[in-house]
PDB file of N, CA and C in Angstrom:
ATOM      1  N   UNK A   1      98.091 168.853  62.674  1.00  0.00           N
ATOM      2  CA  UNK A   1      98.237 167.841  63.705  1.00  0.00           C
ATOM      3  C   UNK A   1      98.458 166.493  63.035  1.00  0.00           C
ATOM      4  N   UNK A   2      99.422 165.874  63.481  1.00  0.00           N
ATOM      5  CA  UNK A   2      99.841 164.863  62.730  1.00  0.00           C
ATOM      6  C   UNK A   2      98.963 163.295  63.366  1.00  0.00           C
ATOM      7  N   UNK A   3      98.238 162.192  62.652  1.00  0.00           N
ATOM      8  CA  UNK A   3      97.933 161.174  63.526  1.00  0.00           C
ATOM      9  C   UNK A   3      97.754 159.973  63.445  1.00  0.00           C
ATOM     10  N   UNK A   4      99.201 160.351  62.543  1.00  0.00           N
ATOM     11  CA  UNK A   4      99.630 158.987  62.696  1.00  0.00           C
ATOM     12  C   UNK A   4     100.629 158.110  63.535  1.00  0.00           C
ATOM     13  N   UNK A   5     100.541 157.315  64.478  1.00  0.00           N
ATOM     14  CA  UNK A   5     101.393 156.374  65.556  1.00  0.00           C
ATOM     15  C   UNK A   5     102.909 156.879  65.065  1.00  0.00           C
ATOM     16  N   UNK A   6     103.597 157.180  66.319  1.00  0.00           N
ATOM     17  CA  UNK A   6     105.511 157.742  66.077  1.00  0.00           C
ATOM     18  C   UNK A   6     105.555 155.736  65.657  1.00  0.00           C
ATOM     19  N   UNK A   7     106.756 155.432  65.328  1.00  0.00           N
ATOM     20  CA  UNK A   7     107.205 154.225  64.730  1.00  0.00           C
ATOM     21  C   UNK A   7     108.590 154.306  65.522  1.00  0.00           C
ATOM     22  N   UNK A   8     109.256 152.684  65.807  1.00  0.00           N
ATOM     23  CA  UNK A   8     109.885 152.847  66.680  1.00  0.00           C
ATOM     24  C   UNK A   8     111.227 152.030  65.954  1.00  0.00           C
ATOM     25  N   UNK A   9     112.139 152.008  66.209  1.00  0.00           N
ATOM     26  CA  UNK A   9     113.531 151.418  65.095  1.00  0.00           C
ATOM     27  C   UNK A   9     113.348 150.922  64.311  1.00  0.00           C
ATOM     28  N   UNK A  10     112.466 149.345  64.201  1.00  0.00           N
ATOM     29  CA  UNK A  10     112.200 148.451  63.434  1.00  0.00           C
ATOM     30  C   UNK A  10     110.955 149.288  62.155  1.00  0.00           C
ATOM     31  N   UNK A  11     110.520 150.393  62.476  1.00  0.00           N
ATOM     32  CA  UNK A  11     109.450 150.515  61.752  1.00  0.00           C
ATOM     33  C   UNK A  11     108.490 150.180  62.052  1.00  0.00           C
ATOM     34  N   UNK A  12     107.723 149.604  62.975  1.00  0.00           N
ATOM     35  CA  UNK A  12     106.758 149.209  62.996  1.00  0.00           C
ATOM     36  C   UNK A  12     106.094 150.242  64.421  1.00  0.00           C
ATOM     37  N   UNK A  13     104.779 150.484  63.800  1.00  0.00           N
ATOM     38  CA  UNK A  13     104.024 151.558  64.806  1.00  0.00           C
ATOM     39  C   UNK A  13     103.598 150.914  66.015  1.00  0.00           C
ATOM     40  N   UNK A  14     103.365 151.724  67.264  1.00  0.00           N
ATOM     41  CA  UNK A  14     102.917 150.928  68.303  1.00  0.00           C
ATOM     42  C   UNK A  14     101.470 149.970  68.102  1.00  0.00           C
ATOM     43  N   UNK A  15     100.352 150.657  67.137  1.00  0.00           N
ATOM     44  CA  UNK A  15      99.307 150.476  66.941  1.00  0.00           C
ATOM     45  C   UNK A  15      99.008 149.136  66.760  1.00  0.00           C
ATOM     46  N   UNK A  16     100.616 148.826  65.625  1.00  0.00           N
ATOM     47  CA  UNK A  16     100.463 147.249  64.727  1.00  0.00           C
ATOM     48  C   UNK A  16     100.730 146.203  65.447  1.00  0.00           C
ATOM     49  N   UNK A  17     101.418 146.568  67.033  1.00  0.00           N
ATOM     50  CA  UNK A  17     101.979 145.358  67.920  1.00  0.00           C
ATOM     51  C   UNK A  17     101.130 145.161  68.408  1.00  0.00           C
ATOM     52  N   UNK A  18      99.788 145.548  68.944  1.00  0.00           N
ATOM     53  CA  UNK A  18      98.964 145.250  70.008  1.00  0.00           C
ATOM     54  C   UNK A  18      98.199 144.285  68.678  1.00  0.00           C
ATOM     55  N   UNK A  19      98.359 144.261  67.288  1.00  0.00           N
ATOM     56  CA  UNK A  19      97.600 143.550  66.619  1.00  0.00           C
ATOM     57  C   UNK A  19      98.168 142.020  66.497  1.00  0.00           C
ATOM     58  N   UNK A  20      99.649 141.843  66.988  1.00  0.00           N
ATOM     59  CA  UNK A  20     100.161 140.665  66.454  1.00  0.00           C
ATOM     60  C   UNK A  20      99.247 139.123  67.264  1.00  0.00           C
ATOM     61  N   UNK A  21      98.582 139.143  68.515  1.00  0.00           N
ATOM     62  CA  UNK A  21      98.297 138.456  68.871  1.00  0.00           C
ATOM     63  C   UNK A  21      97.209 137.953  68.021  1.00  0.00           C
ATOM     64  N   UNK A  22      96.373 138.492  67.245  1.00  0.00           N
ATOM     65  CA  UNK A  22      95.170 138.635  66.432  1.00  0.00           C
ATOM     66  C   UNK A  22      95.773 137.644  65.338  1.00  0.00           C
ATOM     67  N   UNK A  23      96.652 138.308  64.882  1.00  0.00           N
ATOM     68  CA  UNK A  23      97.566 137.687  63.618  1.00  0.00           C
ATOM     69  C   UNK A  23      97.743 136.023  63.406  1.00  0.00           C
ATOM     70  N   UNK A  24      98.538 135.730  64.877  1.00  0.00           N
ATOM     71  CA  UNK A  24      98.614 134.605  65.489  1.00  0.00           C
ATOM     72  C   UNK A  24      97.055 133.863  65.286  1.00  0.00           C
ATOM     73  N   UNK A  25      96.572 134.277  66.134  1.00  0.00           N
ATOM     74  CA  UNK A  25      95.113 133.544  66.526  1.00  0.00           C
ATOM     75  C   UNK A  25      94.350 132.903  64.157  1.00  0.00           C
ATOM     76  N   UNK A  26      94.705 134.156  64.065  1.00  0.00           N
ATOM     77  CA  UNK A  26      94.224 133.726  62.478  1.00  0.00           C
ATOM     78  C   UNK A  26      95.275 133.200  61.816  1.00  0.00           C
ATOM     79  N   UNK A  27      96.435 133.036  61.856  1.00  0.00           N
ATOM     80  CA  UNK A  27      97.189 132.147  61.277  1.00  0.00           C
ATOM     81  C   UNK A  27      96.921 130.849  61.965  1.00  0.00           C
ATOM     82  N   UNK A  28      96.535 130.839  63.031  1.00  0.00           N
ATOM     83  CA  UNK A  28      96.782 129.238  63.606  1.00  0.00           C
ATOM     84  C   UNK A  28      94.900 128.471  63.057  1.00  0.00           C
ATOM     85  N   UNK A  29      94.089 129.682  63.027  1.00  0.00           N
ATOM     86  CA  UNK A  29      92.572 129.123  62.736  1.00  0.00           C
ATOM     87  C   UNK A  29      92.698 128.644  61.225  1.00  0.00           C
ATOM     88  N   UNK A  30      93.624 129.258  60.536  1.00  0.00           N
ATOM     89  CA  UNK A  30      93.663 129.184  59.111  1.00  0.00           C
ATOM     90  C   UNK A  30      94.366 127.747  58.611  1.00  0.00           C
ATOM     91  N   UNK A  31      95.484 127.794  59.401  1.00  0.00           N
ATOM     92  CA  UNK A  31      96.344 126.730  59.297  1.00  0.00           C
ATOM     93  C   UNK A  31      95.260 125.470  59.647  1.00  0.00           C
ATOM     94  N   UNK A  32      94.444 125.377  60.571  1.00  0.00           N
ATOM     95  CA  UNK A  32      93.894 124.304  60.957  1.00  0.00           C
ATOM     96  C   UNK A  32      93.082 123.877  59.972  1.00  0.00           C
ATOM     97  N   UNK A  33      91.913 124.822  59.388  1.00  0.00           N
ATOM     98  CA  UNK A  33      91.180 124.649  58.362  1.00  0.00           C
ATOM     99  C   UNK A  33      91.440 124.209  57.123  1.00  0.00           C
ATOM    100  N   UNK A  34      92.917 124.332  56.749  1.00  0.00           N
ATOM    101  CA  UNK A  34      93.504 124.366  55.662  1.00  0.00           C
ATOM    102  C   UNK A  34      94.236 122.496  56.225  1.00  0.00           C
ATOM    103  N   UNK A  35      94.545 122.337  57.352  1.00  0.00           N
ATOM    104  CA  UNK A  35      95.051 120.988  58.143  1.00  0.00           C
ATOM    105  C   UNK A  35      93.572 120.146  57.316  1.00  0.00           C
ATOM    106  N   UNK A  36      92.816 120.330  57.601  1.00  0.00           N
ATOM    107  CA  UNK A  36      91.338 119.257  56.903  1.00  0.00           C
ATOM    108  C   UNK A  36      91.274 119.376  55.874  1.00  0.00           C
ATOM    109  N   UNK A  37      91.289 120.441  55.148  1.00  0.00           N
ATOM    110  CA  UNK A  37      91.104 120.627  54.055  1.00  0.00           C
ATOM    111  C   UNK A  37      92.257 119.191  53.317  1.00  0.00           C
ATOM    112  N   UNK A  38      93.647 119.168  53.843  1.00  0.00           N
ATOM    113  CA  UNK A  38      94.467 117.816  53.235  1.00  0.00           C
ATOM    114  C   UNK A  38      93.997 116.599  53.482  1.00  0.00           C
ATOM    115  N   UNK A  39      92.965 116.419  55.014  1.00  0.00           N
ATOM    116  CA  UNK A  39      92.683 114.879  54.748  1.00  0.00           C
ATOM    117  C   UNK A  39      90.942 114.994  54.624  1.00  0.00           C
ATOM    118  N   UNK A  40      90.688 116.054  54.199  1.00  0.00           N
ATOM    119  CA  UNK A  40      89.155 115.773  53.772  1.00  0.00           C
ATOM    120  C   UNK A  40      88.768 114.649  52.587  1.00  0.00           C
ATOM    121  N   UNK A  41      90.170 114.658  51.280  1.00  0.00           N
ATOM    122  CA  UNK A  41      89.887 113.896  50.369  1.00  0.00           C
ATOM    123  C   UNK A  41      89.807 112.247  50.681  1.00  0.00           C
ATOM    124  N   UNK A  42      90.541 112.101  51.494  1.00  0.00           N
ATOM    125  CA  UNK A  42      91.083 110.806  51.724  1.00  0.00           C
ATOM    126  C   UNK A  42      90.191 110.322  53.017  1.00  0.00           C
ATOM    127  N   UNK A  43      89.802 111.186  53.780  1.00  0.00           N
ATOM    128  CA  UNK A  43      88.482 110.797  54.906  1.00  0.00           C
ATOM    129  C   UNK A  43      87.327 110.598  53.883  1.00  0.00           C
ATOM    130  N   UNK A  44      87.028 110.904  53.120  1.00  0.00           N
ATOM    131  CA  UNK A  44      85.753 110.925  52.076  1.00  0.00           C
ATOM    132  C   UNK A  44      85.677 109.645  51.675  1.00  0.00           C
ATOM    133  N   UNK A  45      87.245 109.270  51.051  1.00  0.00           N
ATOM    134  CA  UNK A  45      87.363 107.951  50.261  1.00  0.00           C
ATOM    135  C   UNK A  45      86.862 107.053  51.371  1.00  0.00           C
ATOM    136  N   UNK A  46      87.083 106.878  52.208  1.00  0.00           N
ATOM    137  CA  UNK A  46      87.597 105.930  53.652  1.00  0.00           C
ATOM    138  C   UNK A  46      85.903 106.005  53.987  1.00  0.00           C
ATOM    139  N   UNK A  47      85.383 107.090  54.403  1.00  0.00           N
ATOM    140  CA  UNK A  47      83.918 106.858  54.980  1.00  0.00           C
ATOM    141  C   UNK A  47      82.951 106.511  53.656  1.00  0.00           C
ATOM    142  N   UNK A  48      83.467 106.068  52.543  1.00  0.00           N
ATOM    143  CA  UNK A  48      82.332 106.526  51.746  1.00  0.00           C
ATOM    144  C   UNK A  48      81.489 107.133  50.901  1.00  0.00           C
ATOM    145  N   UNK A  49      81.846 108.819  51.790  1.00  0.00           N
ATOM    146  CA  UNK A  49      80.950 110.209  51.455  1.00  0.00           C
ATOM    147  C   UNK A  49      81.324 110.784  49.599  1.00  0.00           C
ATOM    148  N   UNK A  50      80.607 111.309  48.912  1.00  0.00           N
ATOM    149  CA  UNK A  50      80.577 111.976  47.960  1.00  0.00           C
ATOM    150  C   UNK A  50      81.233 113.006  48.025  1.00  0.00           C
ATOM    151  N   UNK A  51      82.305 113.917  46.895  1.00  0.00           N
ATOM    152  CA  UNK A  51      82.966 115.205  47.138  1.00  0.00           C
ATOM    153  C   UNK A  51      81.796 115.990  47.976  1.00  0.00           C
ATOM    154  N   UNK A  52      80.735 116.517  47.292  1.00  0.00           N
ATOM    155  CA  UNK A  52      79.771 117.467  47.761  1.00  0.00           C
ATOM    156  C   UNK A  52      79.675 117.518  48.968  1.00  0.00           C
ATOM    157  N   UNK A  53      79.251 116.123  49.918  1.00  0.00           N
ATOM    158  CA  UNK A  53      79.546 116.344  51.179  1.00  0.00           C
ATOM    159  C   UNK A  53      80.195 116.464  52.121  1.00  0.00           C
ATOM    160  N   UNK A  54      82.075 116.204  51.755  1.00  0.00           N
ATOM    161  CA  UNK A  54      82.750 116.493  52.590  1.00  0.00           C
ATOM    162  C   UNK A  54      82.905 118.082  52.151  1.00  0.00           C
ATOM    163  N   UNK A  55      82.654 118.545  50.998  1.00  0.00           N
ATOM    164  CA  UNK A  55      82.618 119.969  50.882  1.00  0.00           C
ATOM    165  C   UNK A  55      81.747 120.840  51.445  1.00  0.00           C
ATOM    166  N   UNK A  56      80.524 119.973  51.741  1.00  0.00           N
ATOM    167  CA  UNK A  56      79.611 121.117  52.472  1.00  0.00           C
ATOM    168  C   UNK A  56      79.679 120.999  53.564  1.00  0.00           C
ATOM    169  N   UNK A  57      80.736 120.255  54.477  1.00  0.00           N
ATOM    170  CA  UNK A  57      81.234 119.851  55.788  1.00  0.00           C
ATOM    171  C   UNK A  57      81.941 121.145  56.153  1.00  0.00           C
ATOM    172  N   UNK A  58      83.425 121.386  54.674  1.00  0.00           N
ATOM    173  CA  UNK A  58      84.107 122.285  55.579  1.00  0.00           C
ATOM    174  C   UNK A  58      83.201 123.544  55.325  1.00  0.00           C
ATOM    175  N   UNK A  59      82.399 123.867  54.249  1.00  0.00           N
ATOM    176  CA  UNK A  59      81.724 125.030  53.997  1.00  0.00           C
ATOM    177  C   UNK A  59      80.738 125.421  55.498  1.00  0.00           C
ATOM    178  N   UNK A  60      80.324 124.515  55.753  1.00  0.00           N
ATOM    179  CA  UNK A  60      79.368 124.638  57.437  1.00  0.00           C
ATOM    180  C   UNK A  60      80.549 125.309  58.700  1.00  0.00           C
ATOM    181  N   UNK A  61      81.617 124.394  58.308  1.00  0.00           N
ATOM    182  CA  UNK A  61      82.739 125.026  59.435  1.00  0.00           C
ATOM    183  C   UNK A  61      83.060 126.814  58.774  1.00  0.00           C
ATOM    184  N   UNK A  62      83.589 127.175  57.556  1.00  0.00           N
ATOM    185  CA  UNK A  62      83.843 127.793  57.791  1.00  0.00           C
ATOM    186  C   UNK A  62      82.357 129.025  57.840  1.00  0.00           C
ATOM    187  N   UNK A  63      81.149 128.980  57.410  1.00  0.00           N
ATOM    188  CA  UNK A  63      79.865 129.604  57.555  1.00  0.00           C
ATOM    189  C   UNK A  63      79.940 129.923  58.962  1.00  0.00           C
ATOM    190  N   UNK A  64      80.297 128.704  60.340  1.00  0.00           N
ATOM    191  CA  UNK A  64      80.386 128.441  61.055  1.00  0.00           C
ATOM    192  C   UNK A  64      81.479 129.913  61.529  1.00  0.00           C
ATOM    193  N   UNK A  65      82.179 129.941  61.572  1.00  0.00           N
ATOM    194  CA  UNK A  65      83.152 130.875  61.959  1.00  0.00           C
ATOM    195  C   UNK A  65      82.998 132.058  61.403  1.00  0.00           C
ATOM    196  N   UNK A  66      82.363 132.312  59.675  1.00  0.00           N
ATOM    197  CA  UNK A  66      82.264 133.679  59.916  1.00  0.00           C
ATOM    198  C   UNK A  66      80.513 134.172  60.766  1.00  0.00           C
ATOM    199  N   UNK A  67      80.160 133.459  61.102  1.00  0.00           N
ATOM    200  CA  UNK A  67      78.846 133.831  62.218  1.00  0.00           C
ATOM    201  C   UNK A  67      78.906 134.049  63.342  1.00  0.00           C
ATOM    202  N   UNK A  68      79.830 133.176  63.673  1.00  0.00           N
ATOM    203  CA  UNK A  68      79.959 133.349  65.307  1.00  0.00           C
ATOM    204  C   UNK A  68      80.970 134.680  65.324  1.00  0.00           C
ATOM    205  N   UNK A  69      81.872 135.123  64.585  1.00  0.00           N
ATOM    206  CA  UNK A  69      82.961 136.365  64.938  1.00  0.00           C
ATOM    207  C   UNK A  69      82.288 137.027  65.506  1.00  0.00           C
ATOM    208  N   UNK A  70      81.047 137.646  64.742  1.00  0.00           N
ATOM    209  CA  UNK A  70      80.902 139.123  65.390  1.00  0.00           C
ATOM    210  C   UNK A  70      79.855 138.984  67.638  1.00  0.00           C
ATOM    211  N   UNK A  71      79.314 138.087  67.161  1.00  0.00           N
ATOM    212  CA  UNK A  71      79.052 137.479  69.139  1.00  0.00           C
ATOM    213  C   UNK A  71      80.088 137.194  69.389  1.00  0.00           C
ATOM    214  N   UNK A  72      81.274 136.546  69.363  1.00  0.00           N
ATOM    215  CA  UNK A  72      82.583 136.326  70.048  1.00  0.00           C
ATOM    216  C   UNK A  72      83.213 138.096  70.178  1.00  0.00           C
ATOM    217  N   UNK A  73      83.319 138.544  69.231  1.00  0.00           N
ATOM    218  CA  UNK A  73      84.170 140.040  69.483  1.00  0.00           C
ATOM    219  C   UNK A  73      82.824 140.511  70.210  1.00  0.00           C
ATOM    220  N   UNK A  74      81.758 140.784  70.244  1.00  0.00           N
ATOM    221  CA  UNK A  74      81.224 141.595  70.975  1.00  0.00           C
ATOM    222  C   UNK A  74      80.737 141.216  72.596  1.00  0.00           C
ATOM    223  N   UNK A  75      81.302 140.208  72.577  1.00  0.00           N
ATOM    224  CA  UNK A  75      81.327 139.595  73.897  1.00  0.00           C
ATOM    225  C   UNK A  75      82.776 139.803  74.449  1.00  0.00           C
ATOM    226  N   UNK A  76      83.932 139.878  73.429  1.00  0.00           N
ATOM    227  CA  UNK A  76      85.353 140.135  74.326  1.00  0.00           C
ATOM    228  C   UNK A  76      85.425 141.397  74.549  1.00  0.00           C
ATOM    229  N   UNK A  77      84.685 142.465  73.809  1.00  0.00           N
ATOM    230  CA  UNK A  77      84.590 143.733  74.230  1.00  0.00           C
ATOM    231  C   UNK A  77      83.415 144.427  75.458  1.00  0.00           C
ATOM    232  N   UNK A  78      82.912 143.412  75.747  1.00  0.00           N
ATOM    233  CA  UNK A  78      82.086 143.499  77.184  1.00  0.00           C
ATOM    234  C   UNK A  78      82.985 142.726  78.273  1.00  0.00           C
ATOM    235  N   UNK A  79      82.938 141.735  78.138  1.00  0.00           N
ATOM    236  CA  UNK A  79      83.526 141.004  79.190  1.00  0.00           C
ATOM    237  C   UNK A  79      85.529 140.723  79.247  1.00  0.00           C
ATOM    238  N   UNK A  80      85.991 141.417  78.178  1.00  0.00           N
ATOM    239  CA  UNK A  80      87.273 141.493  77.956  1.00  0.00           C
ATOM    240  C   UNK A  80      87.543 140.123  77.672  1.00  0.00           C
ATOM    241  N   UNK A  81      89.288 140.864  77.088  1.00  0.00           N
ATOM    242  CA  UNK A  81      89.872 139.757  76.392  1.00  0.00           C
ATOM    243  C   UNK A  81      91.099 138.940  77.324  1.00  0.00           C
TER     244      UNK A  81
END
């Protein structure tokens, strides 16, 4: 028994399209994080702050996001997406 997804002209399995929205959502979270990450140096200079603390700024954001994933997915899988 074969089980793996039939693939459709382009090659790509049905399985991998229902993933592209996901894709999106983490390219655009990534892009943003990586958006501060360019004026973190220059907000630092401007307020003041020491490297360490604009570093443990974005380190809180991203701590921040990998904590909350798994209550966010287990809440879109109760209450849908």
């Amino acid at each position: 028994m074969n089980s793996i997804p039939p693939h459709d002209a382009a090659g790509v399995n049905s399985a991998s399209r229902g993933l592209a929205p996901l894709y999106v959502a983490n390219l655009v979270c990534s892009m943003g994080m990586m958006g501060f990450v360019v004026v973190a140096g220059p907000l630092a200079d401007g307020l003041g702050l020491a490297a360490w603390q604009i570093g443990a700024s974005a380190t809180a954001g991203g701590l921040g996001w990998v904590l909350a994933s798994r209550p966010w997915g287990r809440a879109a899988d109760q209450r849908g997406r």
